[in-house]
N, C-alpha and C. Protein backbone atom coordinates (compact mmCIF):
# COMPACT_ATOMS: atom_id res chain seq x y z
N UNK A 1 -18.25 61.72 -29.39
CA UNK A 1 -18.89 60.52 -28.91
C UNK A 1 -19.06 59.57 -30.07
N UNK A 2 -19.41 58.38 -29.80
CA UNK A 2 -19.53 57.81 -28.82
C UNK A 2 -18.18 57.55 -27.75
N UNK A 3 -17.10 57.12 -28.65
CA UNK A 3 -16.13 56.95 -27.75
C UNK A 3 -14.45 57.96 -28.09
N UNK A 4 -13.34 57.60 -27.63
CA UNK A 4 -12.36 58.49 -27.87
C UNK A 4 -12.05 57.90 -29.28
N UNK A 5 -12.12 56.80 -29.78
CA UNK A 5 -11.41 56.44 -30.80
C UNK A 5 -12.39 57.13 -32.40
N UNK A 6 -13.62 57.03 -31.66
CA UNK A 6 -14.31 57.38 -32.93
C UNK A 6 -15.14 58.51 -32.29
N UNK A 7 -14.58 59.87 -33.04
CA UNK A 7 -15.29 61.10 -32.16
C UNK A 7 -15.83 61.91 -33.46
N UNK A 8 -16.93 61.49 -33.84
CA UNK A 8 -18.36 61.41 -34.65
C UNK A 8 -18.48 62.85 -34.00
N UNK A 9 -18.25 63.31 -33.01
CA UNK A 9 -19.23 64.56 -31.69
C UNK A 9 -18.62 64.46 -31.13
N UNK A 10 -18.10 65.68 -30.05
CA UNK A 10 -17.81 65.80 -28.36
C UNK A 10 -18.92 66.28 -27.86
N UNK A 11 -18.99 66.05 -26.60
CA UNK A 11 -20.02 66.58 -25.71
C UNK A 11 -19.49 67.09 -24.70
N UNK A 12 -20.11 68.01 -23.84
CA UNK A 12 -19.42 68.12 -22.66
C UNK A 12 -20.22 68.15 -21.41
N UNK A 13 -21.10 66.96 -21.36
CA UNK A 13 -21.92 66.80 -20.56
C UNK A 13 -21.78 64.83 -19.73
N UNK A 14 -22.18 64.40 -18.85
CA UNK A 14 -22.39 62.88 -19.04
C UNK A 14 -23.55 62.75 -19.45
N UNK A 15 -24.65 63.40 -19.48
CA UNK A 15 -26.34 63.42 -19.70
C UNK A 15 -25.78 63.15 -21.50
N UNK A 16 -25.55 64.19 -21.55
CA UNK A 16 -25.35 64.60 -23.42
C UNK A 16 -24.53 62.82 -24.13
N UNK A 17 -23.73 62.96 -23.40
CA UNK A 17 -23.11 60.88 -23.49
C UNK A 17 -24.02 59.91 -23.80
N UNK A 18 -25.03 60.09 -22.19
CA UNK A 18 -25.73 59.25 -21.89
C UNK A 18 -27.00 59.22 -22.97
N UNK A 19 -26.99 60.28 -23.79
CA UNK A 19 -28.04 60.38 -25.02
C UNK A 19 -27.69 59.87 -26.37
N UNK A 20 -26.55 58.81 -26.64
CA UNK A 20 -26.11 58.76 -27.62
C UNK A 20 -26.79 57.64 -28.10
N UNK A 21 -27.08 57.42 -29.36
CA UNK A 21 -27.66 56.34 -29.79
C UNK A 21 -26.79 54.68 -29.69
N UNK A 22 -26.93 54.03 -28.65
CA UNK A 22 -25.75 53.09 -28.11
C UNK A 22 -26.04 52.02 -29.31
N UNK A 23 -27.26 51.71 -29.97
CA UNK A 23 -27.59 50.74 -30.69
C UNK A 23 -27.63 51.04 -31.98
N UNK A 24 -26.60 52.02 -32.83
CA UNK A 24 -26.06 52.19 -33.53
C UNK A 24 -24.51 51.99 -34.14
N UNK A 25 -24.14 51.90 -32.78
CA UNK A 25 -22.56 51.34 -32.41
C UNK A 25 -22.63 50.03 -32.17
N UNK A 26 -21.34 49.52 -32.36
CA UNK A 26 -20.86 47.64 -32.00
C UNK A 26 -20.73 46.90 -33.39
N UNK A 27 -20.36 45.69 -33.03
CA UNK A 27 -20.44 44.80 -34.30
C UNK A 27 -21.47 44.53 -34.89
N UNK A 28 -21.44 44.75 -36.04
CA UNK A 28 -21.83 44.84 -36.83
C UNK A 28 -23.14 45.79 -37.06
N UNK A 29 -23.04 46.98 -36.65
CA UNK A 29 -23.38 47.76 -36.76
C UNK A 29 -23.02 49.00 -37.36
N UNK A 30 -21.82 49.42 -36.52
CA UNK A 30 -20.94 50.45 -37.31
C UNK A 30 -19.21 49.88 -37.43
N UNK A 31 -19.28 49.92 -38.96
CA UNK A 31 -17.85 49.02 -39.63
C UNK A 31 -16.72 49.41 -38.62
N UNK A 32 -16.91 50.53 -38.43
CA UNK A 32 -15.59 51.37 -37.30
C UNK A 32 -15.28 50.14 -35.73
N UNK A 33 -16.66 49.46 -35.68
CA UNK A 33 -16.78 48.82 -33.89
C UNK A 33 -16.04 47.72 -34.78
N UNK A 34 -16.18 46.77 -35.95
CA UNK A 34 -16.32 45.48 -35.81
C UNK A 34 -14.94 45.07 -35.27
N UNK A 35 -14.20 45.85 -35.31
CA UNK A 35 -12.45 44.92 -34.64
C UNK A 35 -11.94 45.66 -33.70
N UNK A 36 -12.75 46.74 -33.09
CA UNK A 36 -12.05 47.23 -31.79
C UNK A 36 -12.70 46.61 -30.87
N UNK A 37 -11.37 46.74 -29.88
CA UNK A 37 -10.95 45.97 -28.90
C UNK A 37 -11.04 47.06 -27.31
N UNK A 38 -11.62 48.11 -27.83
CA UNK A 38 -11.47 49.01 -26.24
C UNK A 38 -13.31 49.11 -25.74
N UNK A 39 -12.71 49.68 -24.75
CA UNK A 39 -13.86 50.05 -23.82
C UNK A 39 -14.37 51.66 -24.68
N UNK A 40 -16.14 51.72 -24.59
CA UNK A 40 -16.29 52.62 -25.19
C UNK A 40 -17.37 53.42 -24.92
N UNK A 41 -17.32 53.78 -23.76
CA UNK A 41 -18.97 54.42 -23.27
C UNK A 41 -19.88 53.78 -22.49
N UNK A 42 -19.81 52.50 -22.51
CA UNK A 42 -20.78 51.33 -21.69
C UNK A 42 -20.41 51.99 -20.14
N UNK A 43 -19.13 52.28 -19.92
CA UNK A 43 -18.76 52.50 -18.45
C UNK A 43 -19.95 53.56 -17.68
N UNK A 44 -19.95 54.40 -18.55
CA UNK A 44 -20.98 55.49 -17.81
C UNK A 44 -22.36 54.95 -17.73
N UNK A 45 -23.01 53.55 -18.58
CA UNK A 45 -24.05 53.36 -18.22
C UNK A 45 -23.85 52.42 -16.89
N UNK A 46 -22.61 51.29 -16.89
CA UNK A 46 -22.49 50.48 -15.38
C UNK A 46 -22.74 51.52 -14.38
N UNK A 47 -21.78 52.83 -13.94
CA UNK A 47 -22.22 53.17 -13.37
C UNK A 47 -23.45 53.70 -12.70
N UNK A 48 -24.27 54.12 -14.21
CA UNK A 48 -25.71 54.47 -13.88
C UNK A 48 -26.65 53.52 -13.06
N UNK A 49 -26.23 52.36 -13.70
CA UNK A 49 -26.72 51.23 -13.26
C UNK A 49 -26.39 50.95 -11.77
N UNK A 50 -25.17 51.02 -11.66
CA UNK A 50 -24.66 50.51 -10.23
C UNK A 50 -25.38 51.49 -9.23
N UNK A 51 -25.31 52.78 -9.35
CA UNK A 51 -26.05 53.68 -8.65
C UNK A 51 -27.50 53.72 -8.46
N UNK A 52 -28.29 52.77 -9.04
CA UNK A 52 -29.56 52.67 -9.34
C UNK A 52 -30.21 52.51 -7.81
N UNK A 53 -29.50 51.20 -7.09
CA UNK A 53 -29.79 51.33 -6.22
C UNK A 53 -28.71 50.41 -5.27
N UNK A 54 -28.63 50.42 -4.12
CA UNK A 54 -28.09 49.39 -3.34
C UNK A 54 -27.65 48.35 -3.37
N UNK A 55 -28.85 47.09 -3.95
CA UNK A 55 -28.58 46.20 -4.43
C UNK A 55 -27.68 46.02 -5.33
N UNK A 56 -27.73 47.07 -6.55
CA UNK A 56 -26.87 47.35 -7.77
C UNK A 56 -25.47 47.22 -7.58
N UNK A 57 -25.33 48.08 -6.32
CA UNK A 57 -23.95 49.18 -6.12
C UNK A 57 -22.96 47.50 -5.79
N UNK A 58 -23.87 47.02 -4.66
CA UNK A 58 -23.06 46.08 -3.59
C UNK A 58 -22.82 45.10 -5.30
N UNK A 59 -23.72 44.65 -5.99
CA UNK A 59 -23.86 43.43 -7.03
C UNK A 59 -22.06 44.10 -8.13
N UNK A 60 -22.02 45.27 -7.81
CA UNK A 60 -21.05 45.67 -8.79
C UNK A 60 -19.48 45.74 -7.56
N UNK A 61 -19.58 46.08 -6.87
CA UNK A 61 -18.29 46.14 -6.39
C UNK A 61 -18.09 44.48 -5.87
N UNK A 62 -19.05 43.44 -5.61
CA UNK A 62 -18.66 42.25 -4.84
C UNK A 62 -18.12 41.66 -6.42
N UNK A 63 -18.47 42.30 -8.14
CA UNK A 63 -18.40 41.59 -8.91
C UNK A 63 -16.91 41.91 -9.29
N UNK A 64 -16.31 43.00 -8.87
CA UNK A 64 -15.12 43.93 -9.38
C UNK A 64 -14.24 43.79 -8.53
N UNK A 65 -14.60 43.31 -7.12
CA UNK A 65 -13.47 42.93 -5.87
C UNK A 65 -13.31 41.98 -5.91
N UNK A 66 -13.22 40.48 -6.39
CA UNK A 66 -13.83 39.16 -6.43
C UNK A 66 -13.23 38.14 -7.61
N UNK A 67 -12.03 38.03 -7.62
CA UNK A 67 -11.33 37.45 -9.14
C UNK A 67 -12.67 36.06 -9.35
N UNK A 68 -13.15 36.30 -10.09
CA UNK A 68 -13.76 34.81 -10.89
C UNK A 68 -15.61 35.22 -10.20
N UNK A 69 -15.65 35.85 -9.19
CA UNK A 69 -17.35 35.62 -9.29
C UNK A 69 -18.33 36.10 -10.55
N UNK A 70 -17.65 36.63 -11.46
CA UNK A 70 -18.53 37.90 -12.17
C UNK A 70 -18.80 35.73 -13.27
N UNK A 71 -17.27 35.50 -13.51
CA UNK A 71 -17.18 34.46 -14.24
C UNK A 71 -18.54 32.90 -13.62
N UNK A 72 -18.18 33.37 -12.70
CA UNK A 72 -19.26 31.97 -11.78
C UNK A 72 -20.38 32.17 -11.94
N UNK A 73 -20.96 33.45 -11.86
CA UNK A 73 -22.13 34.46 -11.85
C UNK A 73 -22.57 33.77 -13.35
N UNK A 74 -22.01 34.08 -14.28
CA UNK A 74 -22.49 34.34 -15.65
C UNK A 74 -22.46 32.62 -15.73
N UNK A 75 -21.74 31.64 -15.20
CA UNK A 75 -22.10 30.28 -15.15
C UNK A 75 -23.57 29.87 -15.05
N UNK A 76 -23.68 30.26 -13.87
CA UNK A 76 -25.03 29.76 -13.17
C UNK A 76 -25.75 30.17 -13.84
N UNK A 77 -25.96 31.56 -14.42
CA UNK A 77 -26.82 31.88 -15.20
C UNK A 77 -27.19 30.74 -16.08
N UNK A 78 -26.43 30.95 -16.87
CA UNK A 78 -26.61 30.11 -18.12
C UNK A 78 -27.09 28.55 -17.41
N UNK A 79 -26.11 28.30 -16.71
CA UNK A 79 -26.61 26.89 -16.12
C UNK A 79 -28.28 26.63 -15.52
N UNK A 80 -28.93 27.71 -15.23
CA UNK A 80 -30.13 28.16 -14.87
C UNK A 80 -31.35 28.32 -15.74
N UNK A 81 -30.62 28.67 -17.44
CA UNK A 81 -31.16 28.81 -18.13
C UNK A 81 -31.45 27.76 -18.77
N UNK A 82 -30.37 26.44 -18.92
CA UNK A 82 -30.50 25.40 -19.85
C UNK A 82 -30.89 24.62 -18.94
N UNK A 83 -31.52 24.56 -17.64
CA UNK A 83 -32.15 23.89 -16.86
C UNK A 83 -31.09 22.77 -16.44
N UNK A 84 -29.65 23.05 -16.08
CA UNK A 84 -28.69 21.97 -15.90
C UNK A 84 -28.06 22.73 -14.72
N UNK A 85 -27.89 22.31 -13.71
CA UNK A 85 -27.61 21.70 -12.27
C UNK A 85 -25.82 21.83 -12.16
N UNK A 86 -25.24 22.97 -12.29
CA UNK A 86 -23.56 22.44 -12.42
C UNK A 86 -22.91 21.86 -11.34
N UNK A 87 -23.56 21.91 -10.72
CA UNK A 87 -23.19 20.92 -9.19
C UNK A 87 -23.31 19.02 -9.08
N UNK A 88 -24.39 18.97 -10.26
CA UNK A 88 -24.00 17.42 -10.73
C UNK A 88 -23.54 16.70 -11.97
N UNK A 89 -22.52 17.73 -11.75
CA UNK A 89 -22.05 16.93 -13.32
C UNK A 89 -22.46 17.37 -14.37
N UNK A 90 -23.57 17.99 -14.72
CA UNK A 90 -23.98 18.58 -16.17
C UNK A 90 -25.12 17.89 -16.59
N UNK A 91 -25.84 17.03 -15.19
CA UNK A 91 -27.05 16.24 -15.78
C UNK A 91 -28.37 17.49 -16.03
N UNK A 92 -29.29 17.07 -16.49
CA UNK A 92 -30.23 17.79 -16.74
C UNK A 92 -31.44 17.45 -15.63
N UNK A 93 -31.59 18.77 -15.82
CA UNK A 93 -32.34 18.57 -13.57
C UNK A 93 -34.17 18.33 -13.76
């Protein structure tokens, strides 16, 4: 663990995974993350997540079946956050 490229540990559990110190890994954290480019363990927490509950599950498959909502999604956010309206132009609401 954490991931296949950098195997620090194996485990042979998802619990034992799911115990790994995640905020020790990434940029600029551990020199090994700063230029990879793969997927690395996060997957088993989406799923945890997605399974959490209902709401979760549907919020993850409408985001994964859906070319561009995950992208629209993370718009609004932000657009939500800087208090700007993307429906008029970019004025401030």
């Amino acid at each position: 663990k954490p991931c296949y490229l950098i195997a620090d540990e194996h485990v042979t559990t998802f619990d034992q995974l799911m115990e790994t110190d995640w905020k020790a890994y990434g940029l600029g954290r551990d020199p090994r993350c700063d230029t990879c480019m793969m997927h690395c363990g996060y997957e088993g927490s989406a799923i945890q997540e997605a399974m959490s509950s209902p709401r979760a599950f549907v919020e993850m498959v409408r985001r994964s079946s859906r070319p561009g909502v995950a992208k629209k999604a993370r718009e609004l956010e932000r657009a939500a956050a800087s208090a700007v309206d993307p429906r008029d132009g970019g004025s401030s609401a």
